[in-house]
C-alpha atoms as a PDB file:
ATOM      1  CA  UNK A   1      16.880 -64.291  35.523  1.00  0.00           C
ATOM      2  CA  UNK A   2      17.305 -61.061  37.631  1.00  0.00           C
ATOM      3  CA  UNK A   3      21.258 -60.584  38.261  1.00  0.00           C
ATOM      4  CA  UNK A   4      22.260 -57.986  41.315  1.00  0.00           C
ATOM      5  CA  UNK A   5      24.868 -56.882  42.424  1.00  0.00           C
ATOM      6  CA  UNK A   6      24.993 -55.979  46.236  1.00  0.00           C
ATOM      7  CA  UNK A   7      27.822 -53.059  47.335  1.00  0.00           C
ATOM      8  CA  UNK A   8      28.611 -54.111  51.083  1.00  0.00           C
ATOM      9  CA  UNK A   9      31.442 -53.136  53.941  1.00  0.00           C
ATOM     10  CA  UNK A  10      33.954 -55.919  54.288  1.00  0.00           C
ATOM     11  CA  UNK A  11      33.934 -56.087  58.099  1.00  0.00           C
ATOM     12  CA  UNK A  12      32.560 -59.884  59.064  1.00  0.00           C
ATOM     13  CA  UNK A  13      29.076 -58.271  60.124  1.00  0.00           C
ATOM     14  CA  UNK A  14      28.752 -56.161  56.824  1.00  0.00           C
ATOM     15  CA  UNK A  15      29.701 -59.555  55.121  1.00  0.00           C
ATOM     16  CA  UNK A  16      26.978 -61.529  57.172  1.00  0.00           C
ATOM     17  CA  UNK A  17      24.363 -58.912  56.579  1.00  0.00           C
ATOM     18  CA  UNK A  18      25.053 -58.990  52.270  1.00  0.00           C
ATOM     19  CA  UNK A  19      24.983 -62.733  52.705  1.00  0.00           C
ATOM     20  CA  UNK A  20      21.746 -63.297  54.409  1.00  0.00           C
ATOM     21  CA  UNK A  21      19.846 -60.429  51.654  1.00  0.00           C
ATOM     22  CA  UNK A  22      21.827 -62.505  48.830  1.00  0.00           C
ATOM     23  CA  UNK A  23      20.235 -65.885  50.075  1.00  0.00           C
ATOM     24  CA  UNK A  24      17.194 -64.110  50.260  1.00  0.00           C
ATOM     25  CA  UNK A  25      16.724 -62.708  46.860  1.00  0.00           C
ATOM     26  CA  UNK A  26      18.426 -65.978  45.623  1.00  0.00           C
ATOM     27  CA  UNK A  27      15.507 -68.112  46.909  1.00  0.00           C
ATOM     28  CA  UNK A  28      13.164 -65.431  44.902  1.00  0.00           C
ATOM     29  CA  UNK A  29      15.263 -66.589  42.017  1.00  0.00           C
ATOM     30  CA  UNK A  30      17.759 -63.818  41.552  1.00  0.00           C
ATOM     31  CA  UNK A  31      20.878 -63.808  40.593  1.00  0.00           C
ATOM     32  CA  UNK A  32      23.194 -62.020  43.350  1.00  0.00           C
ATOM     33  CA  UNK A  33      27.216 -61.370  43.301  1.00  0.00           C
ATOM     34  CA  UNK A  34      28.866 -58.915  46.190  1.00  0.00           C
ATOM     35  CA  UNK A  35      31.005 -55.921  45.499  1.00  0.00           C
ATOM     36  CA  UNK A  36      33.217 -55.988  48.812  1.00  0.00           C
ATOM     37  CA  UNK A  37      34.144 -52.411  49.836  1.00  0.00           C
ATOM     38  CA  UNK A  38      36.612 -50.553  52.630  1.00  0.00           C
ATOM     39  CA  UNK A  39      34.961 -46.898  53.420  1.00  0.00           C
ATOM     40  CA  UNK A  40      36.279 -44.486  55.216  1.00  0.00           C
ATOM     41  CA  UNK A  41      34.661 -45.177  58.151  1.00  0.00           C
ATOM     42  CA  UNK A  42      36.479 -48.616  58.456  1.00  0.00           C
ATOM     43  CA  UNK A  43      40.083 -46.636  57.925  1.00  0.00           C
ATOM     44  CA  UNK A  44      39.735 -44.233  60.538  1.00  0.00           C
ATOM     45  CA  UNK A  45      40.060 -45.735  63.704  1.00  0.00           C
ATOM     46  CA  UNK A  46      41.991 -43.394  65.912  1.00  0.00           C
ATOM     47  CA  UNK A  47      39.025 -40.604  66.285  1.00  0.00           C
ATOM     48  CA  UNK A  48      35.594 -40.574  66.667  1.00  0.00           C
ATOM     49  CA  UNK A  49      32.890 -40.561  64.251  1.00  0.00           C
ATOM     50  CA  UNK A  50      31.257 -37.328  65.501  1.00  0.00           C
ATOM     51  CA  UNK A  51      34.991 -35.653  64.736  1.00  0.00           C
ATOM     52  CA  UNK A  52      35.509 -37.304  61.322  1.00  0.00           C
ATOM     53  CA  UNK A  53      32.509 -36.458  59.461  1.00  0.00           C
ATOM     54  CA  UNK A  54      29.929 -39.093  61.042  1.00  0.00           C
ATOM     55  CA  UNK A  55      28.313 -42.125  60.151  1.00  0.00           C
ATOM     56  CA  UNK A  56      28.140 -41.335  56.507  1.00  0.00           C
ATOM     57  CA  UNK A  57      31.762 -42.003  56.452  1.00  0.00           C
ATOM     58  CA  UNK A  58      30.400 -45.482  56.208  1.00  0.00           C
ATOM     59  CA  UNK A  59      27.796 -45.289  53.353  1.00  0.00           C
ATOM     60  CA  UNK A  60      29.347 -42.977  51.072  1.00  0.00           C
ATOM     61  CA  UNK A  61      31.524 -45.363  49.074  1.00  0.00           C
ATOM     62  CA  UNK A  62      28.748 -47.583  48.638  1.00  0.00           C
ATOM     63  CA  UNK A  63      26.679 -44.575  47.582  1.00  0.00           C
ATOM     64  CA  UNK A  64      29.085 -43.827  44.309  1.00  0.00           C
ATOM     65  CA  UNK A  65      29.016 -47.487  43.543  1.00  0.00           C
ATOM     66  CA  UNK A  66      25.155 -47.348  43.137  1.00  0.00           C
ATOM     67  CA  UNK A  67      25.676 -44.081  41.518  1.00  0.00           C
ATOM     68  CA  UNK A  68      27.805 -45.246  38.703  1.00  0.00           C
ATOM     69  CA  UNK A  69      25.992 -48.938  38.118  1.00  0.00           C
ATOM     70  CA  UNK A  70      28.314 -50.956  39.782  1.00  0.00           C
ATOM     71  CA  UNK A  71      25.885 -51.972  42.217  1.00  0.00           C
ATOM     72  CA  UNK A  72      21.896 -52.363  42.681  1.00  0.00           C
ATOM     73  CA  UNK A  73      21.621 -52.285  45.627  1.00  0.00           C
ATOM     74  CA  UNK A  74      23.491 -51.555  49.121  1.00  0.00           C
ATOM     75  CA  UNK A  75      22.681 -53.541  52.913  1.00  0.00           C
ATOM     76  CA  UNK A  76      23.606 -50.994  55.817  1.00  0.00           C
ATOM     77  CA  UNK A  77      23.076 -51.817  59.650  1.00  0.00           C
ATOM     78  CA  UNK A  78      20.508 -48.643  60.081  1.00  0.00           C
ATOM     79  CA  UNK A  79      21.546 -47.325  62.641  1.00  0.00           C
ATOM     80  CA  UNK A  80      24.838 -46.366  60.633  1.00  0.00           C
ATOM     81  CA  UNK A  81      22.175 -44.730  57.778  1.00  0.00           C
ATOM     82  CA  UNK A  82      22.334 -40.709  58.064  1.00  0.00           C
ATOM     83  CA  UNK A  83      19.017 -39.355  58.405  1.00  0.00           C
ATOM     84  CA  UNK A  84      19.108 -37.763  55.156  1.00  0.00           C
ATOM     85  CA  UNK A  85      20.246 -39.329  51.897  1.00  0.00           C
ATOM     86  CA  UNK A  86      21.763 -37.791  49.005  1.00  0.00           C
ATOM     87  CA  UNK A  87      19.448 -36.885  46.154  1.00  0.00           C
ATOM     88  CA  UNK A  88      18.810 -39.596  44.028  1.00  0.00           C
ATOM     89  CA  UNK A  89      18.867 -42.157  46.609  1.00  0.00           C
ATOM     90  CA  UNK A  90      15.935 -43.905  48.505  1.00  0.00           C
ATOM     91  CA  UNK A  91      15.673 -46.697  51.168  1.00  0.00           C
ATOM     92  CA  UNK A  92      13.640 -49.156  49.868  1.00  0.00           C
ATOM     93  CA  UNK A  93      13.338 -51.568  52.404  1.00  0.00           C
ATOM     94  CA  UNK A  94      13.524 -51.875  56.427  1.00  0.00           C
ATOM     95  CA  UNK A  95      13.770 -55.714  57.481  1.00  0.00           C
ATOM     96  CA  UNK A  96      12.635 -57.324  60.406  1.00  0.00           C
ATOM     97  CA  UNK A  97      14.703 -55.866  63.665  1.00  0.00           C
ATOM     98  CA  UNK A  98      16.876 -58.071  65.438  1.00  0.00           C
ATOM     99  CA  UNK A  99      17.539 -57.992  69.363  1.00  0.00           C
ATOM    100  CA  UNK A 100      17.529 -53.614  69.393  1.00  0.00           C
ATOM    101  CA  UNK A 101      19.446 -53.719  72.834  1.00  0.00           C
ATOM    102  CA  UNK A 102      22.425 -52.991  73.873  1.00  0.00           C
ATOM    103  CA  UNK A 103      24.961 -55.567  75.313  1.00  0.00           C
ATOM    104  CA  UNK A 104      27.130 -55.834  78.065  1.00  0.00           C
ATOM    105  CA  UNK A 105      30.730 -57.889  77.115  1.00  0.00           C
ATOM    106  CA  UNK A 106      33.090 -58.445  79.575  1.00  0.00           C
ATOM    107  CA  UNK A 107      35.790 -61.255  80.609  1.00  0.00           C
ATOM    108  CA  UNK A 108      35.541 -60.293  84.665  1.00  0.00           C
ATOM    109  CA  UNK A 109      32.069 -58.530  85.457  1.00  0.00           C
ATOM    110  CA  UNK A 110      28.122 -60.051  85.127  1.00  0.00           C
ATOM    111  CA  UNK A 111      27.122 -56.650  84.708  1.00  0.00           C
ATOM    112  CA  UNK A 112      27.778 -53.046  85.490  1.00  0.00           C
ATOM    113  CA  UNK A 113      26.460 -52.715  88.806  1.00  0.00           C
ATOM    114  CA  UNK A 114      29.534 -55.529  89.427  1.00  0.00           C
ATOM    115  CA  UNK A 115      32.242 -53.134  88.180  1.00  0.00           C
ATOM    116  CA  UNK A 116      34.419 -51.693  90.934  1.00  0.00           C
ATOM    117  CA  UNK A 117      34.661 -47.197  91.259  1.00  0.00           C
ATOM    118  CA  UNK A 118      36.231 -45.859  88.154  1.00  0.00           C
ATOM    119  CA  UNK A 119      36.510 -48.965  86.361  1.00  0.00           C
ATOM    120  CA  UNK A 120      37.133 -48.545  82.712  1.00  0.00           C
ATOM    121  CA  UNK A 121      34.455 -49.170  80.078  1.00  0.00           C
ATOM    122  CA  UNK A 122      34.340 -48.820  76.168  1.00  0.00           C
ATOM    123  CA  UNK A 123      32.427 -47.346  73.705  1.00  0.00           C
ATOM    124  CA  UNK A 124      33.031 -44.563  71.001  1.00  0.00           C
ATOM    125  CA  UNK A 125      28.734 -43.728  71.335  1.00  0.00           C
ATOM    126  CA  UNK A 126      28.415 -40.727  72.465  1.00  0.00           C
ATOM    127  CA  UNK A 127      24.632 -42.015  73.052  1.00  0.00           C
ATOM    128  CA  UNK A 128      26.060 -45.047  75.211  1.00  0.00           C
ATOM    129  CA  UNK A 129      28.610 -42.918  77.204  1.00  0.00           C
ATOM    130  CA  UNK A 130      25.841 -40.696  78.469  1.00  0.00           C
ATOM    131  CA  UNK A 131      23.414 -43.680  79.244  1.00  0.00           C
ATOM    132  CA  UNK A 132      26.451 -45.338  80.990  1.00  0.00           C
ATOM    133  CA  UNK A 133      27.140 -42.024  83.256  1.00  0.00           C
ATOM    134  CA  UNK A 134      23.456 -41.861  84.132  1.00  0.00           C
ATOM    135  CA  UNK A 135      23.492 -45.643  85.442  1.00  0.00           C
ATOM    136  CA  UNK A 136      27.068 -45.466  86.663  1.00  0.00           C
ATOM    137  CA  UNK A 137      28.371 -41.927  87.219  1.00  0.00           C
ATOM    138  CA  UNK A 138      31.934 -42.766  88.322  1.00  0.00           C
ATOM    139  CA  UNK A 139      32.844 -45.108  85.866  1.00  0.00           C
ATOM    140  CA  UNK A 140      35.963 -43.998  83.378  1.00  0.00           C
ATOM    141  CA  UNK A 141      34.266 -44.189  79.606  1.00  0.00           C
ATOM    142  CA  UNK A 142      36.937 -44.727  77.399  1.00  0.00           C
ATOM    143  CA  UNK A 143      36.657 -44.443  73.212  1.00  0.00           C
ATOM    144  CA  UNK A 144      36.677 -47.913  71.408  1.00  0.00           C
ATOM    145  CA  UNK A 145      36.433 -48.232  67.555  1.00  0.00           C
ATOM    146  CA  UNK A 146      36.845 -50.988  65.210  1.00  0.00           C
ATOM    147  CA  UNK A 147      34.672 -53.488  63.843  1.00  0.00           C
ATOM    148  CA  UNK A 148      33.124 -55.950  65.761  1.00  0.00           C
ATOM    149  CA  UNK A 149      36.214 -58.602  66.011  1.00  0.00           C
ATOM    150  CA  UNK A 150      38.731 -55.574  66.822  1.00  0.00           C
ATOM    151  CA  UNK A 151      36.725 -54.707  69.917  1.00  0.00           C
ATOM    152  CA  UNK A 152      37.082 -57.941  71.667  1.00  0.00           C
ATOM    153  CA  UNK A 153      40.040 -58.348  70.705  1.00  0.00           C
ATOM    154  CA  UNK A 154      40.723 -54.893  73.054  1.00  0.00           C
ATOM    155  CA  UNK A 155      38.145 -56.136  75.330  1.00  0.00           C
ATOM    156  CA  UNK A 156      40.417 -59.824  75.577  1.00  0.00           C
ATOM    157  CA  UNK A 157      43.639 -57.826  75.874  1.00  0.00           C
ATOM    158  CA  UNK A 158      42.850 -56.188  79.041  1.00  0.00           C
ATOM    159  CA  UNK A 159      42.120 -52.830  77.698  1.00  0.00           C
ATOM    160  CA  UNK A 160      38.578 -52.505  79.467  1.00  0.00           C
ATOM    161  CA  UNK A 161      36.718 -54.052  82.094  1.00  0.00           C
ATOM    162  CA  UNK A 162      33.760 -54.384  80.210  1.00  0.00           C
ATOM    163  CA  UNK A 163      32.405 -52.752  76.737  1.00  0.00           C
ATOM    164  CA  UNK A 164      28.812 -52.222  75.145  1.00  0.00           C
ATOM    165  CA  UNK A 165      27.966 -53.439  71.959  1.00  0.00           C
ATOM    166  CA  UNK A 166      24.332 -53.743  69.887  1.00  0.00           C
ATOM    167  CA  UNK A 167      23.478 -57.163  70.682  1.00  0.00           C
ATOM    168  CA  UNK A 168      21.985 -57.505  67.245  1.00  0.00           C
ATOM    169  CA  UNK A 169      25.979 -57.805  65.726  1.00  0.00           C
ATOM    170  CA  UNK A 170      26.968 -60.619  68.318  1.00  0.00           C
ATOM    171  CA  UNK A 171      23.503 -62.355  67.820  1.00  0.00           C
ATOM    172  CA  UNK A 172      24.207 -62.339  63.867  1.00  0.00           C
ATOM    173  CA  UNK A 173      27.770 -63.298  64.199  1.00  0.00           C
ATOM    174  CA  UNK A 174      26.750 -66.307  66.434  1.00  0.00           C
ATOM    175  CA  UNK A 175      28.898 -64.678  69.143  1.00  0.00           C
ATOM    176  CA  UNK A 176      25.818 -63.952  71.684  1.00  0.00           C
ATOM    177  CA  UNK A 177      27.892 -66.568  74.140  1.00  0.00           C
ATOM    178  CA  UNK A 178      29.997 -63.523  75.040  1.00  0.00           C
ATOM    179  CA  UNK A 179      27.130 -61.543  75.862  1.00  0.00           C
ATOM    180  CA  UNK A 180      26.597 -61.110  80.108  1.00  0.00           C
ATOM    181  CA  UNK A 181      23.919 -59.449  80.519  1.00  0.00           C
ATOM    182  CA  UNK A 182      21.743 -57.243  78.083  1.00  0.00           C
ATOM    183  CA  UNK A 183      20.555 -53.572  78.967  1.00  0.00           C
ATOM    184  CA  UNK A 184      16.803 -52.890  78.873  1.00  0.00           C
ATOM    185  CA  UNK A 185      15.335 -50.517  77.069  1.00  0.00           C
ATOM    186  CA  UNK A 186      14.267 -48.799  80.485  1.00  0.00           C
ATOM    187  CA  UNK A 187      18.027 -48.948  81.694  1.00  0.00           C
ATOM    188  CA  UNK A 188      19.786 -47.930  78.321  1.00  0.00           C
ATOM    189  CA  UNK A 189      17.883 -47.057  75.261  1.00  0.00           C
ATOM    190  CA  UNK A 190      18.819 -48.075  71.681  1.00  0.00           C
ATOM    191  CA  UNK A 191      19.736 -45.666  69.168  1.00  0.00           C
ATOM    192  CA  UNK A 192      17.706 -44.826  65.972  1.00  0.00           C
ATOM    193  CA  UNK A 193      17.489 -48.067  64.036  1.00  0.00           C
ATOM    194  CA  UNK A 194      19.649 -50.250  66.059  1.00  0.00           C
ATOM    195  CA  UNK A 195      19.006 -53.729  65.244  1.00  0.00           C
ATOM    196  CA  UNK A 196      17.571 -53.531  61.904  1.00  0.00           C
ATOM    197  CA  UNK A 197      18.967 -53.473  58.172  1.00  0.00           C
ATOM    198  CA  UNK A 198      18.215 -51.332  55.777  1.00  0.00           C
ATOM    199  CA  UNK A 199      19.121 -51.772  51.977  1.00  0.00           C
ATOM    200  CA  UNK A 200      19.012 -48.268  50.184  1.00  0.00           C
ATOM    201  CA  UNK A 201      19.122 -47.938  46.218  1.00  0.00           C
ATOM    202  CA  UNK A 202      18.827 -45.416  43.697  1.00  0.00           C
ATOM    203  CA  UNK A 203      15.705 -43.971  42.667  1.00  0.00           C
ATOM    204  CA  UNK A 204      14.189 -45.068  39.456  1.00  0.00           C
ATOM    205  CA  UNK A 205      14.928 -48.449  39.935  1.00  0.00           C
ATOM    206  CA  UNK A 206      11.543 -49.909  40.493  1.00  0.00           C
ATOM    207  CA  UNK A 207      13.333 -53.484  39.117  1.00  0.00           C
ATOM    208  CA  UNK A 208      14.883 -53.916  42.312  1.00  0.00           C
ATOM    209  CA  UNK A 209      12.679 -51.889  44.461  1.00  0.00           C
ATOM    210  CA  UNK A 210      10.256 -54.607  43.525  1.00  0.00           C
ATOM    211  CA  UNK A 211      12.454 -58.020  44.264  1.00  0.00           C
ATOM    212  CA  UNK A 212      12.825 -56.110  47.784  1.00  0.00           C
ATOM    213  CA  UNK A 213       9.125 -55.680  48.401  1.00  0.00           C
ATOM    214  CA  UNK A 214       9.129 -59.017  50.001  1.00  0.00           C
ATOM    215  CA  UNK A 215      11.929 -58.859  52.203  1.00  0.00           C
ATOM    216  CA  UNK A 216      10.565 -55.672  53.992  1.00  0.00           C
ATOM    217  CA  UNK A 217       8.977 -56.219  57.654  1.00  0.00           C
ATOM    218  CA  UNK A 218       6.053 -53.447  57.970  1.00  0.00           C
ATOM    219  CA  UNK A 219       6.192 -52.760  61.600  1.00  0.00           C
ATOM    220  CA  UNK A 220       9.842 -52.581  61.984  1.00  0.00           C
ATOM    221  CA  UNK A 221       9.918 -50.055  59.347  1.00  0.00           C
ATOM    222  CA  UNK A 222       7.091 -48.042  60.596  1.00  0.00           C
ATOM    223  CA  UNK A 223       8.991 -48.128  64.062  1.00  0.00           C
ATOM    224  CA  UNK A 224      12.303 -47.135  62.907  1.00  0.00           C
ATOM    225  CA  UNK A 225      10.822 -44.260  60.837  1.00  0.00           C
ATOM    226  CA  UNK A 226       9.334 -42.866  63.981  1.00  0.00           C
ATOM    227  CA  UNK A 227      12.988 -43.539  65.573  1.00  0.00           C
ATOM    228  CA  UNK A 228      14.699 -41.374  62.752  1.00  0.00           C
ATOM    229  CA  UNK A 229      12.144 -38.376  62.220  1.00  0.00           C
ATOM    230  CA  UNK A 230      13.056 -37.992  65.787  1.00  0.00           C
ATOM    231  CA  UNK A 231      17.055 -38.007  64.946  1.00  0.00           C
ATOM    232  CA  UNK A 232      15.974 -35.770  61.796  1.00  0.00           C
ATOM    233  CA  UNK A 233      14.374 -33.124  64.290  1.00  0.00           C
ATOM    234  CA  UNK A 234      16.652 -33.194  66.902  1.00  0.00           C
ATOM    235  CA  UNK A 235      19.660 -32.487  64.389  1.00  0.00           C
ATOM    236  CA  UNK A 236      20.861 -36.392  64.638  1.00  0.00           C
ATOM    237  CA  UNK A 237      23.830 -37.118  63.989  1.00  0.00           C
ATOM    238  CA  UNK A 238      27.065 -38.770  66.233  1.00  0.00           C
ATOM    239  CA  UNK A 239      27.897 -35.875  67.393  1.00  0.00           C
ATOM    240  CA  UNK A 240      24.805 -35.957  69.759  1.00  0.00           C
ATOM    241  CA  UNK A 241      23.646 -38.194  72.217  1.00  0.00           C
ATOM    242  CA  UNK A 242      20.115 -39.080  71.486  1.00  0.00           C
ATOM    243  CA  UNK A 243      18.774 -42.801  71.795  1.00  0.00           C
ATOM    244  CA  UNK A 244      15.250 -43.004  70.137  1.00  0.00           C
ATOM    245  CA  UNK A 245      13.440 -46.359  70.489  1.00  0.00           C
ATOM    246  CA  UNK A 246       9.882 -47.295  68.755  1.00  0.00           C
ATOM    247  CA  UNK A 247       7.271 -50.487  69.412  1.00  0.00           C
ATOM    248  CA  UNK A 248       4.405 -51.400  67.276  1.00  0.00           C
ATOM    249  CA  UNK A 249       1.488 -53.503  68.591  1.00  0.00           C
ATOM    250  CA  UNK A 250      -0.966 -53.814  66.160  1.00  0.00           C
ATOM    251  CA  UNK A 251      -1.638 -49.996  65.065  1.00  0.00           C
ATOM    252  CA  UNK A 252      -0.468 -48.896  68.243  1.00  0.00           C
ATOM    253  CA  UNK A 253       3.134 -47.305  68.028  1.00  0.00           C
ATOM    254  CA  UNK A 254       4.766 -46.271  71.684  1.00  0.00           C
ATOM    255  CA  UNK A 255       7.937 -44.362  70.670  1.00  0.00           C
ATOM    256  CA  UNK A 256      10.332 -43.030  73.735  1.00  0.00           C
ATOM    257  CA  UNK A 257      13.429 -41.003  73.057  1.00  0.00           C
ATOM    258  CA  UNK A 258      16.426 -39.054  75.188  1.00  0.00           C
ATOM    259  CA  UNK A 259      18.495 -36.559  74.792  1.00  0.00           C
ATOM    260  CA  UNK A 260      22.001 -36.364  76.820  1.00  0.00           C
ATOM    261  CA  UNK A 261      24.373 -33.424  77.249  1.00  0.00           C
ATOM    262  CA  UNK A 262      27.906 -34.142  75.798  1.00  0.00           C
ATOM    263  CA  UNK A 263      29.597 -32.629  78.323  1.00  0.00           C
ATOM    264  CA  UNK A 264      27.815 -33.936  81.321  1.00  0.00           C
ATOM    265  CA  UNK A 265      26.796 -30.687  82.689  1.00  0.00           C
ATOM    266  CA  UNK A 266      22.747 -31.263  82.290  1.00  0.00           C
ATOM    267  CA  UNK A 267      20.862 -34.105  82.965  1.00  0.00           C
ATOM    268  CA  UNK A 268      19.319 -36.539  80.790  1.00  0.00           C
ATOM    269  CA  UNK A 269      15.994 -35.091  79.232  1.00  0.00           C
ATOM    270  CA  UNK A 270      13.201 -37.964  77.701  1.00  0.00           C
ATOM    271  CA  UNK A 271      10.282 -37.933  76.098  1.00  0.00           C
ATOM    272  CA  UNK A 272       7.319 -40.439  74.653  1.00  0.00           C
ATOM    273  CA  UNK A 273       4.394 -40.625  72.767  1.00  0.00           C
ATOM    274  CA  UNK A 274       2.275 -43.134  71.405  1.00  0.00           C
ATOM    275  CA  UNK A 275      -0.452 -43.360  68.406  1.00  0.00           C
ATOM    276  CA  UNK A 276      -2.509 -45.172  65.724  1.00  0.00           C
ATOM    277  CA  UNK A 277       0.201 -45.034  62.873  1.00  0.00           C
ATOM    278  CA  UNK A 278      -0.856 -47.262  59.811  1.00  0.00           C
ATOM    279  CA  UNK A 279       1.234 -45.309  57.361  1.00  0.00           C
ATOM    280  CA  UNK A 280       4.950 -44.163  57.154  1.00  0.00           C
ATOM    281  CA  UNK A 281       3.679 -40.178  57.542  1.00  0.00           C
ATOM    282  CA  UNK A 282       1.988 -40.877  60.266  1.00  0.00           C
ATOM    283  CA  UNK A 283       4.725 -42.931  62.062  1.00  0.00           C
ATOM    284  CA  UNK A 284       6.875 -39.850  61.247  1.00  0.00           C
ATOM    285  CA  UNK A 285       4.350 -37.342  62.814  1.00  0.00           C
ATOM    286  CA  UNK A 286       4.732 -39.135  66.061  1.00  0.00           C
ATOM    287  CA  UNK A 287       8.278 -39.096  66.072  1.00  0.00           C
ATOM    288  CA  UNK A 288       8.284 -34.941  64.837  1.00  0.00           C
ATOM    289  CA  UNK A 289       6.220 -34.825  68.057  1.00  0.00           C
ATOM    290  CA  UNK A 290       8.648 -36.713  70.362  1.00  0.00           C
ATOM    291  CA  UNK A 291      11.391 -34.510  69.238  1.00  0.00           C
ATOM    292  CA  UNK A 292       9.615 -31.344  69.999  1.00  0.00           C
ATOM    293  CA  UNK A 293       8.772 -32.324  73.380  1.00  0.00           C
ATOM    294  CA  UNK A 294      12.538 -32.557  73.983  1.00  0.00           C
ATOM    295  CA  UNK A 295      13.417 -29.649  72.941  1.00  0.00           C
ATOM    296  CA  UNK A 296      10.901 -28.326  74.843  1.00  0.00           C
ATOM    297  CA  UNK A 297      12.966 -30.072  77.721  1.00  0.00           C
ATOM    298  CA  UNK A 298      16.520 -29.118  76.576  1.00  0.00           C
ATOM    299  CA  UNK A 299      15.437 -25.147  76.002  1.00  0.00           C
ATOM    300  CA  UNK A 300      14.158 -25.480  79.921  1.00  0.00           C
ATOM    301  CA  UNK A 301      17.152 -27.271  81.084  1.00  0.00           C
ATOM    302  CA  UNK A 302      19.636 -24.696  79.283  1.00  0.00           C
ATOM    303  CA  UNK A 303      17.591 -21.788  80.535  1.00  0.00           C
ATOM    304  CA  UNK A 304      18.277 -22.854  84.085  1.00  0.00           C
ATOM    305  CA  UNK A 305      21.702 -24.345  83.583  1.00  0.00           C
ATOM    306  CA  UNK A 306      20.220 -27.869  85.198  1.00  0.00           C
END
């Protein structure tokens, strides 16, 4: 018998996401228990990621209890993965990507061409508040953290007309009833990873690398690595809005990305690409080449100041 331990936030969608790789690994015959964790991440709520130290404020604590054997393993939403893990650490498997899109929530309005001039709408994404000023350039974007329940609960108390949330977390937390409409991809594209999990471990432990072999989806993984090397490139972090968004069909990987000035001076630059990719270095490649041809596009945009 195989006994793991899984290191996991303790926010209802961290929980879900443990739970569903426990019963997994459980049907392979496993063993599984959960170490329940705050991080940092979850404590500070009154600024926003990209001023805080970013989204490894919500890995990190998981990270030591890998380091020192208290865990095996740790499940992470992947979008929430930095680009680059510490030394010593690997992600070992991608699974199968929910719903990637982004969701519109809101008590009064079907969507957000329905919203009245200068409504109020939240998110703390810097990637979604530029997105939401291309589509909507008068609206008031207004920061929103908290897990998942803490946002509706601000959403419910009148704080916003409407917020945006992954889809993928309401979907999960059988909470998609709240969802009004969801963006395209065309109309607002997902961020590095959205959608999938990713369960990251430290290297040498080919024991549990190998009871996650089964659990990993191929094409999702091969997409999201595309997604990431772009993030990698481009600098990625939450500090800059970038949205980067791959789809496999068969060999055939399309990959589109965007690139967003903070400070709403420039407009929205995008790029796209798409390849054979069979193999993670190749699915990389194509994303290296995305994220040159935008900043191809930002150095031209700066140059001319539009």
């Amino acid at each position: 018998m195989r006994n793991f331990t899984i290191a996991t936030r303790e926010s209802r969608l961290a929980l879900w996401q443990a739970e569903h790789v426990k019963a997994l690994l459980e049907q392979q015959g496993a063993s599984v228990t959960l170490l329940g964790m705050t991080t940092k991440g979850d404590q500070i709520l009154d600024r926003s990621l990209s001023k805080v130290g970013g989204k490894g404020l919500f890995v990190k604590e998981l990270e030591v209890a890998l380091e020192e054997g208290r865990a095996d393993l740790a499940v992470h939403s992947l979008k929430d993965v930095p680009m680059e893990l510490p030394e010593g650490f690997d992600l070992a498997c991608v699974m199968e990507r929910e719903d990637p899109r982004d969701a519109w929530v809101s008590n009064r309005y079907a969507s957000l061409l329905d919203l009245p001039q200068g409504a109020v709408v939240g998110t703390s994404s810097l990637r979604r508040t530029v997105l939401l000023h291309a589509l909507r350039p008068d609206l008031r974007i207004e920061p929103l953290r908290g897990n998942l329940d803490t946002r509706l609960k601000k959403l419910d108390d009148g704080l916003y007309d409407g917020i945006v949330l992954a889809a993928a977390g309401l979907k999960r937390l059988e909470l998609a009833s709240r969802i009004r409409a969801t963006f395209s991809p065309e109309q607002m594209l997902p961020a590095a990873g959205q959608g999938a999990l990713g369960i990251e471990i430290r290297q040498g432990r080919a024991d549990v690398a190998q009871a996650l072999a089964t659990l990993a989806h191929q094409p999702t993984w091969l997409a999201v690595a595309a997604e990431r090397s772009v993030s990698r490139m481009m600098g990625g972090s939450c500090s800059m809005p970038l949205a980067a968004y791959a789809t496999m069909d068969g060999t055939q990987l399309h990959i589109r990305a965007a690139w967003g000035d903070a400070n709403g001076v420039l407009p929205l630059v995008t790029a796209e690409a798409h390849g054979v990719v069979t193999d993670h270095a190749a699915a990389v490649a194509l994303g290296e080449q995305v994220a040159r041809q935008l900043q191809d596009g930002v150095r031209a945009q700066t140059a001319t100041g539009h």
